[in-house]
Protein backbone atom coordinates (compact mmCIF):
# COMPACT_ATOMS: atom_id res chain seq x y z
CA UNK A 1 93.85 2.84 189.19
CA UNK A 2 92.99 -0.64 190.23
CA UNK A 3 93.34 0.52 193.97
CA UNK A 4 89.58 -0.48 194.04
CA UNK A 5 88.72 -3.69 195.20
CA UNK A 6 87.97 -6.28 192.89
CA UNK A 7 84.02 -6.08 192.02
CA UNK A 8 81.49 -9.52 193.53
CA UNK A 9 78.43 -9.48 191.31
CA UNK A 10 77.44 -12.98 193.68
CA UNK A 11 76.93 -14.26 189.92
CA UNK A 12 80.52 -15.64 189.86
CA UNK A 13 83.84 -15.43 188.29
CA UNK A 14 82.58 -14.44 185.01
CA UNK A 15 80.64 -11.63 185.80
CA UNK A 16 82.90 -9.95 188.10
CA UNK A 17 85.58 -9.87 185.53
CA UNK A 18 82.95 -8.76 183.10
CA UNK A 19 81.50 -6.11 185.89
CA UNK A 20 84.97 -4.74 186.97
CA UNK A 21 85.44 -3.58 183.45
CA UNK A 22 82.38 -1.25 183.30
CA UNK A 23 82.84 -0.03 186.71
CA UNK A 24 86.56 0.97 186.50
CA UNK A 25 87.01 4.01 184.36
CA UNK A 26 90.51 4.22 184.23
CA UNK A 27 90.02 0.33 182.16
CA UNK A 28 86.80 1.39 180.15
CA UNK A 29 88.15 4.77 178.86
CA UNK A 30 90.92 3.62 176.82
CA UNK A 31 88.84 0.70 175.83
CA UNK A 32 86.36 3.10 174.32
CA UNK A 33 88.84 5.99 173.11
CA UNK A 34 90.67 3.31 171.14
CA UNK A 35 87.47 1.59 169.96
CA UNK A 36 86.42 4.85 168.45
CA UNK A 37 89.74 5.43 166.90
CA UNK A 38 89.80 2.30 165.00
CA UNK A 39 86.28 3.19 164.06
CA UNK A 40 86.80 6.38 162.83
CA UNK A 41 89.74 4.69 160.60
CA UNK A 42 87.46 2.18 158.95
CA UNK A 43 86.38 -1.39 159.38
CA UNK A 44 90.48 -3.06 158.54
CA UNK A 45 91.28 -0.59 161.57
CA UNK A 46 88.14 -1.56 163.66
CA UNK A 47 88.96 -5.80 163.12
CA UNK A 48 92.57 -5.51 164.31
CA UNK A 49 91.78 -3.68 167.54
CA UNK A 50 88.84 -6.00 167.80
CA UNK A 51 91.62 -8.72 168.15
CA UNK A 52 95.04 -7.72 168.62
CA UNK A 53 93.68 -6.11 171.90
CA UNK A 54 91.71 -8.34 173.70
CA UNK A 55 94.71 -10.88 172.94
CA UNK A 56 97.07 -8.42 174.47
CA UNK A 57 94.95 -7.81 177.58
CA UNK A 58 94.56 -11.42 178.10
CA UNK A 59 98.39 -12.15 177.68
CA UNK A 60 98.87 -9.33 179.85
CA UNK A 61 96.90 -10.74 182.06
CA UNK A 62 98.66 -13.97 182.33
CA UNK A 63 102.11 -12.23 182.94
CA UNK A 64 100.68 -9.94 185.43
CA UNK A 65 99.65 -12.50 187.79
CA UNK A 66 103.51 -13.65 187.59
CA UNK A 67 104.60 -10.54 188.18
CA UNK A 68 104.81 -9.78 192.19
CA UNK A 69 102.08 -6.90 192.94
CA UNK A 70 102.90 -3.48 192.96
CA UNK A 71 101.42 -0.11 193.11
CA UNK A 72 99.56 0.59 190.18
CA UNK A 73 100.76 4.10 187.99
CA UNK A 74 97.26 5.93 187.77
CA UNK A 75 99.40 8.56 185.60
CA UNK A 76 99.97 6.32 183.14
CA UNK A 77 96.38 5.43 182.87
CA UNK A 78 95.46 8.69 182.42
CA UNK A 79 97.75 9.36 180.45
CA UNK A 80 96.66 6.86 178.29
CA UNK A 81 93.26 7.88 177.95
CA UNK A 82 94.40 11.70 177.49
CA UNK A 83 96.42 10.59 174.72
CA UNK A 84 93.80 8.43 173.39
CA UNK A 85 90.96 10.64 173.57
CA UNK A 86 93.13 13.37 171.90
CA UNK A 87 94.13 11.57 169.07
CA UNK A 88 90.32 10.65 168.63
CA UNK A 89 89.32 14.39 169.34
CA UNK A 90 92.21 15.34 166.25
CA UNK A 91 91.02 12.24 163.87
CA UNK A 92 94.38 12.15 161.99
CA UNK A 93 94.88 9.39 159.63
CA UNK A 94 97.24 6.56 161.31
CA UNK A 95 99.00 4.29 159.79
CA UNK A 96 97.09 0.50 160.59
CA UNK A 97 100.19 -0.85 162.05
CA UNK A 98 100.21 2.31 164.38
CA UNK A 99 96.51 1.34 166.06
CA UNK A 100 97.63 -2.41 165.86
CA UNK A 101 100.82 -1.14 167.81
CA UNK A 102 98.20 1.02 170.27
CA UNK A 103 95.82 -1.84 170.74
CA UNK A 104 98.51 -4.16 171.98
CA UNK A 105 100.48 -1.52 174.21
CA UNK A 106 96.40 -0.84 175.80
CA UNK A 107 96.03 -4.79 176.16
CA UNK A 108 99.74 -5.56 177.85
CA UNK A 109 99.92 -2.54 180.28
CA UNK A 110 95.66 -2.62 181.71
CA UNK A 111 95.92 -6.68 181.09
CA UNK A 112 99.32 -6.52 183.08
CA UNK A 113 97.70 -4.56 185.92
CA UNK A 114 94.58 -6.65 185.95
CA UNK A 115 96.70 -9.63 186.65
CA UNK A 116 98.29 -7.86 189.43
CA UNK A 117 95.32 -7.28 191.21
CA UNK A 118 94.06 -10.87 190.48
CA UNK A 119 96.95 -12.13 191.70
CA UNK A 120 96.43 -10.00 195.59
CA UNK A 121 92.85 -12.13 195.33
CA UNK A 122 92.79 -15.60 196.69
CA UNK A 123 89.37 -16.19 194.89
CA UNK A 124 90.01 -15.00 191.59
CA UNK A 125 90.21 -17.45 188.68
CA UNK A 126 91.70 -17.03 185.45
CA UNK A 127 87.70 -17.47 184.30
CA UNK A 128 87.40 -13.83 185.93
CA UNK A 129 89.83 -12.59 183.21
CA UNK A 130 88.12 -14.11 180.14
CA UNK A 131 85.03 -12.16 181.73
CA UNK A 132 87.31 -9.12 181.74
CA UNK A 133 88.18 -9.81 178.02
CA UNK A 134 84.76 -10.58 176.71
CA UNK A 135 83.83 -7.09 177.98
CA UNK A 136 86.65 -5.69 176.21
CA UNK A 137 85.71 -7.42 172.84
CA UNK A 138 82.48 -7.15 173.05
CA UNK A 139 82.56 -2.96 173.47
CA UNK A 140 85.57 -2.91 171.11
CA UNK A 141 83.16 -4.59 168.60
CA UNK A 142 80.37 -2.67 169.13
CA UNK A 143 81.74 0.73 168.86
CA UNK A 144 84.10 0.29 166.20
CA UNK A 145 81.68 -1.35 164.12
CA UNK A 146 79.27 2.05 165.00
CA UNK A 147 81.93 4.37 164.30
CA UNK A 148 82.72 2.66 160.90
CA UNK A 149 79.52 2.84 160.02
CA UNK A 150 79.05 6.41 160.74
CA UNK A 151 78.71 8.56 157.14
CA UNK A 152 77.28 12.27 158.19
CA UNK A 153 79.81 14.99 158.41
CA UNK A 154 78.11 15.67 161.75
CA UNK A 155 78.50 12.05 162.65
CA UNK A 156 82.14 12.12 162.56
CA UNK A 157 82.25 15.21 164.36
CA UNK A 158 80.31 13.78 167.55
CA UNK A 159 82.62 11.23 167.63
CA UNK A 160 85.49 13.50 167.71
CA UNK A 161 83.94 15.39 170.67
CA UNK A 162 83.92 12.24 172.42
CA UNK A 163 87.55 11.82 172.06
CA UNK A 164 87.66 15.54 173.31
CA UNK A 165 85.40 14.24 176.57
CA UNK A 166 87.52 11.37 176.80
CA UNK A 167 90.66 13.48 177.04
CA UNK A 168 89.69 15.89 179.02
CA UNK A 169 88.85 12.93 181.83
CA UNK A 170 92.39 11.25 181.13
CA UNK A 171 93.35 15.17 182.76
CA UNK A 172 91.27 14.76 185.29
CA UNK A 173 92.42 11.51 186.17
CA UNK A 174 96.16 12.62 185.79
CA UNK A 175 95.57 15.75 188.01
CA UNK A 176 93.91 13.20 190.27
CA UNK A 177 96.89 10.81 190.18
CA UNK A 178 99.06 13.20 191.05
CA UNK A 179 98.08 15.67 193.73
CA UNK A 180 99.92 13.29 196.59
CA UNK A 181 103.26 13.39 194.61
């Protein structure tokens, strides 16, 4: 995770924040694996992770580019999205304060990286984060508004074998992440 190089659309700032979201899995994943969850929840659920966690991934953001660059933890990215996906896959009710809580642990810990890796790049801006977080609201809002709106049994159940598609790639990624250690 985030060993990539940052993404140059040639279209500026902006859009290479707003690019390296849909090109970096191990971001977009747990974007759309909690997006989905809130969904599934209802449309309460679906309007506090269409806030609380682009907020959190911008702070993040702004604390990661204090913080001195490290090594990212691709485990913990996929274990987010594993645990993510699964809860989608199981579609067990949560308490709303639980997927508040989720959407602001995603935000802090991908928006703490992302600053990280902004901070290694002398040409970033802190514009290239709001594209980051615009991409990030914008499929939040999207798909949670979708799932919401979703009524057929069969419906639901798609959704659910998302989350089961979503999980298995967060095992992927973790059997990825760890085959040097």
């Amino acid at each position: 995770m985030f060993l990539a190089h940052l993404m140059s659309t040639g279209l500026g700032p902006f859009y290479d924040g707003l690019v390296h979201l849909f090109l970096t899995p191990e971001e977009l994943l747990p974007v759309v694996a909690l997006s989905l969850l809130a969904g599934m929840r209802g449309p309460r659920f679906g309007r506090a992770a269409l806030f609380v966690l682009p907020a959190a991934w911008l702070l993040g953001s702004v604390a990661g580019r204090a913080i001195p660059p490290r090594t990212a933890l691709p485990a913990v990215a996929a274990l987010l999205t594993l645990g993510l996906g699964a809860l989608v896959a199981a579609d067990r009710a949560l308490p709303y304060v639980s997927v508040a809580a989720l959407a602001a642990g995603l935000g802090l810990w991908n928006g703490a990286w992302t600053g990280m890796e902004l901070a290694k790049s002398h040409s970033s801006t802190f514009v290239t984060v709001l594209g980051t977080v615009c991409g990030v609201f914008i499929v939040v809002a999207l798909l949670a508004a979708l799932t919401s709106s979703l009524r057929a049994p069969w419906a639901r159940i798609a959704v659910r074998v998302a989350g089961s598609w979503i999980a298995a790639s967060g095992l992927f990624m973790l059997g990825w992440s760890l085959r040097g250690a």
